[in-house]
N, C-alpha and C. Protein backbone atom coordinates (compact mmCIF):
# COMPACT_ATOMS: atom_id res chain seq x y z
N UNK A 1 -8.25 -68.28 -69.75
CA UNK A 1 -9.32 -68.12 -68.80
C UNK A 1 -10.65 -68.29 -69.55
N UNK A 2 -12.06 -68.90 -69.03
CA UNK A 2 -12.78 -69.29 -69.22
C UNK A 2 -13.81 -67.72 -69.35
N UNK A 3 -15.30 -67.97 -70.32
CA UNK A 3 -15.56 -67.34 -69.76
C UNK A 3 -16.52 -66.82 -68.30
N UNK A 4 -16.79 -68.32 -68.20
CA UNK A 4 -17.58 -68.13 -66.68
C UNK A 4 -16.01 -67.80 -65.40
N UNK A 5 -15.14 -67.98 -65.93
CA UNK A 5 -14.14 -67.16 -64.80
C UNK A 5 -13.87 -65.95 -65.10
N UNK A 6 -13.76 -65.60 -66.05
CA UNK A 6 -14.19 -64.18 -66.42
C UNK A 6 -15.26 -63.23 -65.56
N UNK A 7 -16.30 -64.12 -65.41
CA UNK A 7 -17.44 -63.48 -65.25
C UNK A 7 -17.36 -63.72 -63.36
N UNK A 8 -17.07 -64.86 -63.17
CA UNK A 8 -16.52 -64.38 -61.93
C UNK A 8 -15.55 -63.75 -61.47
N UNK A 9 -14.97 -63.57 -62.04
CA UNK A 9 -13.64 -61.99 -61.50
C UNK A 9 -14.18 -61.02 -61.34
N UNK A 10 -15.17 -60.52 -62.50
CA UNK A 10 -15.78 -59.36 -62.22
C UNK A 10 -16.61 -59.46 -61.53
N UNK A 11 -17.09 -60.32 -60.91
CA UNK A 11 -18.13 -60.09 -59.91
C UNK A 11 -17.35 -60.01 -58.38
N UNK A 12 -16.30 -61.05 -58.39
CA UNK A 12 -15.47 -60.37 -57.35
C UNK A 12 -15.07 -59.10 -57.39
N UNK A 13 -14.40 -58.48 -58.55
CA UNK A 13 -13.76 -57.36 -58.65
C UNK A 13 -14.76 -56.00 -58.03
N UNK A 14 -16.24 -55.97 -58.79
CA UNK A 14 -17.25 -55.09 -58.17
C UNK A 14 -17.56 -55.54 -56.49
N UNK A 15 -17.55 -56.83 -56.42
CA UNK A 15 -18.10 -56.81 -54.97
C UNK A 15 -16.71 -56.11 -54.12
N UNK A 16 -15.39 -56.40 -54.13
CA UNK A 16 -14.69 -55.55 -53.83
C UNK A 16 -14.69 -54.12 -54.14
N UNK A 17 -15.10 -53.51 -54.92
CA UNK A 17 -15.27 -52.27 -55.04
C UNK A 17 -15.78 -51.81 -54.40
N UNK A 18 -17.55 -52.69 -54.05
CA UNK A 18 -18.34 -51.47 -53.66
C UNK A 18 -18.07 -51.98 -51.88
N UNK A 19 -17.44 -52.74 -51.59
CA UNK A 19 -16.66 -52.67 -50.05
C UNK A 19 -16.33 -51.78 -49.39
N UNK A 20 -15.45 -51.03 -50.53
CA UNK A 20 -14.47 -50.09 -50.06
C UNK A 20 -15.22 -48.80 -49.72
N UNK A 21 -14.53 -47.57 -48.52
CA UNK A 21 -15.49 -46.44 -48.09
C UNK A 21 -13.92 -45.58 -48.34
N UNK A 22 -14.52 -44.69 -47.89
CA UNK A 22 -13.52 -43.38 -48.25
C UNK A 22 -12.53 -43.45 -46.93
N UNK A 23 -11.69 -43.72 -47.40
CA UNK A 23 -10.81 -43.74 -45.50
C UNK A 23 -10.76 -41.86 -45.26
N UNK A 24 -10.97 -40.74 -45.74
CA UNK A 24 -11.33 -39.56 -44.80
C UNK A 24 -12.49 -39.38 -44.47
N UNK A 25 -13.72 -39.53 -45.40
CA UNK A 25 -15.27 -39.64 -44.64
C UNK A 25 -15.80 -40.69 -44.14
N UNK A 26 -15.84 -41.98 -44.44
CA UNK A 26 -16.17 -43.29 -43.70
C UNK A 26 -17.23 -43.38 -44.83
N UNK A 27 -17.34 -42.53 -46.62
CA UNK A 27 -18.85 -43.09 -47.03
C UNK A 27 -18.44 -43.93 -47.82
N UNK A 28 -19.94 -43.90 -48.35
CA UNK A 28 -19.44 -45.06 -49.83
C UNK A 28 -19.09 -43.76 -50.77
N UNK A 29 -18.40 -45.20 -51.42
CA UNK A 29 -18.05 -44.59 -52.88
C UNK A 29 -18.54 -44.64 -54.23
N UNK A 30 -18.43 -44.10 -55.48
CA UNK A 30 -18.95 -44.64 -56.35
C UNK A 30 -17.78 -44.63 -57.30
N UNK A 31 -17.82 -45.63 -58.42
CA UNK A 31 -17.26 -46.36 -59.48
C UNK A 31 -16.99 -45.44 -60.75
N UNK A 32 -16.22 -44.65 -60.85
CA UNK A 32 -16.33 -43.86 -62.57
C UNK A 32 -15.47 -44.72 -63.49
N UNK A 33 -16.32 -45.50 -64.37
CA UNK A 33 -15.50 -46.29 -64.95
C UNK A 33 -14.62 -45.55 -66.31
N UNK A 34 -15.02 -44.49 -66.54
CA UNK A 34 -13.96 -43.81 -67.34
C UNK A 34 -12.91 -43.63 -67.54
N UNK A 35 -12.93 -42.99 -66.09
CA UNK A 35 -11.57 -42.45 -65.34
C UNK A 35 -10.84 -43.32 -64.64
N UNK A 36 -11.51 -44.39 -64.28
CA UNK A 36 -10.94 -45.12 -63.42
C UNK A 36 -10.37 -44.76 -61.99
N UNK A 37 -11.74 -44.06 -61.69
CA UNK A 37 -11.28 -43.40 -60.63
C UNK A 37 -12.86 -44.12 -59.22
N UNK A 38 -12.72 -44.63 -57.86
CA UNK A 38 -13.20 -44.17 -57.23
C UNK A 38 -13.51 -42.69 -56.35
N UNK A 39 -14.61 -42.52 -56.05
CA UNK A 39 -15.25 -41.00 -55.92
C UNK A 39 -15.94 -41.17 -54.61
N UNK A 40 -14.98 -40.07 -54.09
CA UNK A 40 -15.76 -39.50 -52.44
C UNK A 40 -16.32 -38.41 -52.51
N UNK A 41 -17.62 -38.67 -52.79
CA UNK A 41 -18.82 -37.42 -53.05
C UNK A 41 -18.62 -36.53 -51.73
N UNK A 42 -18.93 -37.45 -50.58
CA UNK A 42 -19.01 -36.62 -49.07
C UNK A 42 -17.52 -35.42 -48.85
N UNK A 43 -16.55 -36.67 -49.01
CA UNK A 43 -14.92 -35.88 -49.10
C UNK A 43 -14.35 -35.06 -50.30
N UNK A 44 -15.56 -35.27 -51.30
CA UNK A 44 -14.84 -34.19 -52.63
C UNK A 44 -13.57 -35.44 -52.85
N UNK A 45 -13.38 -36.23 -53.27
CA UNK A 45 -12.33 -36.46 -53.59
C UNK A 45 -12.24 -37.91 -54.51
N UNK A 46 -10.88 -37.97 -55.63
CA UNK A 46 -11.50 -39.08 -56.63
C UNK A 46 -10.24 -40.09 -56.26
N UNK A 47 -10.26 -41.02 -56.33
CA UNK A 47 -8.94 -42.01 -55.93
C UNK A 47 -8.63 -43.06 -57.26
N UNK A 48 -7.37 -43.01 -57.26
CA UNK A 48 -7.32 -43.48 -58.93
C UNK A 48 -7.19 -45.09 -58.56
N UNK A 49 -7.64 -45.92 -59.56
CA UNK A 49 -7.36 -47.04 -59.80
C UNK A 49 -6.27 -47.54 -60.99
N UNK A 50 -5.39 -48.28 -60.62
CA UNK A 50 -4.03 -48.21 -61.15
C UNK A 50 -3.50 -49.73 -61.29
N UNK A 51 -3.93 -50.00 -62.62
CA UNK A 51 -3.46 -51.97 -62.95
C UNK A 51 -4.69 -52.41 -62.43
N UNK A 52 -6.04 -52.14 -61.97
CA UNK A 52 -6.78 -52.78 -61.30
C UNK A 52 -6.78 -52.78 -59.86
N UNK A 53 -5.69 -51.78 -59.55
CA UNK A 53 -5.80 -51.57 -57.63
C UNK A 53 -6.01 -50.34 -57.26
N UNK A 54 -7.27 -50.13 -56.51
CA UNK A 54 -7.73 -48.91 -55.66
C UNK A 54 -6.04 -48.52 -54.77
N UNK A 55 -6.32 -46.99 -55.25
CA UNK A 55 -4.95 -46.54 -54.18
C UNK A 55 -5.56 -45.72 -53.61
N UNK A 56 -6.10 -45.97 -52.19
CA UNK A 56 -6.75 -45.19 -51.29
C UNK A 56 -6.28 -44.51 -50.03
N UNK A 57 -4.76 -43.82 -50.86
CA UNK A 57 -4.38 -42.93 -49.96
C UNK A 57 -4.86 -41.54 -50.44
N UNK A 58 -4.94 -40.54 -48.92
CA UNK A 58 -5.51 -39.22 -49.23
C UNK A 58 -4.34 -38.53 -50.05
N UNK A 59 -3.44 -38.82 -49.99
CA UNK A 59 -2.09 -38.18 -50.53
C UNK A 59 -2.30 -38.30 -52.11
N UNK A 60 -2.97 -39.87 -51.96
CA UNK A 60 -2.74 -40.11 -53.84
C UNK A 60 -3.99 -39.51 -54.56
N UNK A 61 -5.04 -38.91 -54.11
CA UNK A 61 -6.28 -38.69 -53.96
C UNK A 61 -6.53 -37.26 -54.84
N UNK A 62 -7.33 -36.94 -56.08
CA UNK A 62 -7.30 -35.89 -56.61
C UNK A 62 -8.73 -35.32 -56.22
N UNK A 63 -8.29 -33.84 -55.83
CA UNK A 63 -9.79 -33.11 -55.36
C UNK A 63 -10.33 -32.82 -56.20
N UNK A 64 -11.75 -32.78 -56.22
CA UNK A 64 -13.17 -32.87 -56.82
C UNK A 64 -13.19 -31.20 -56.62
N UNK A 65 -12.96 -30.36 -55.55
CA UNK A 65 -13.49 -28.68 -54.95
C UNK A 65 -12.73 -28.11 -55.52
């Protein structure tokens, strides 16, 4: 892979990110790139990212409270 395809993956990859809302509050989310976790500030709640795929079930979902 190139690196201008590189550089477009990640720009797909973030524009998909910041798409995504919390399926229990309807907000946005934000990005912890540490953890690899998306974060539902409104819902308290962190959603793991796993190989590069958001798992945005509430089930899979670790509470923030």
């Amino acid at each position: 892979m190139t690196q201008t395809q590189d550089a477009n993956t990640a720009q797909t990859d973030r524009r998909m990110l910041e798409s995504l809302v919390c399926p229990r509050s309807q907000s946005a989310l934000r990005y912890d790139a540490r953890n690899q976790e998306l974060i539902s500030d409104q819902a308290q709640l962190a959603f793991p990212i796993r190989d590069g795929i958001p798992i945005m079930l509430i089930s899979a979902a670790r509470s923030l409270g």
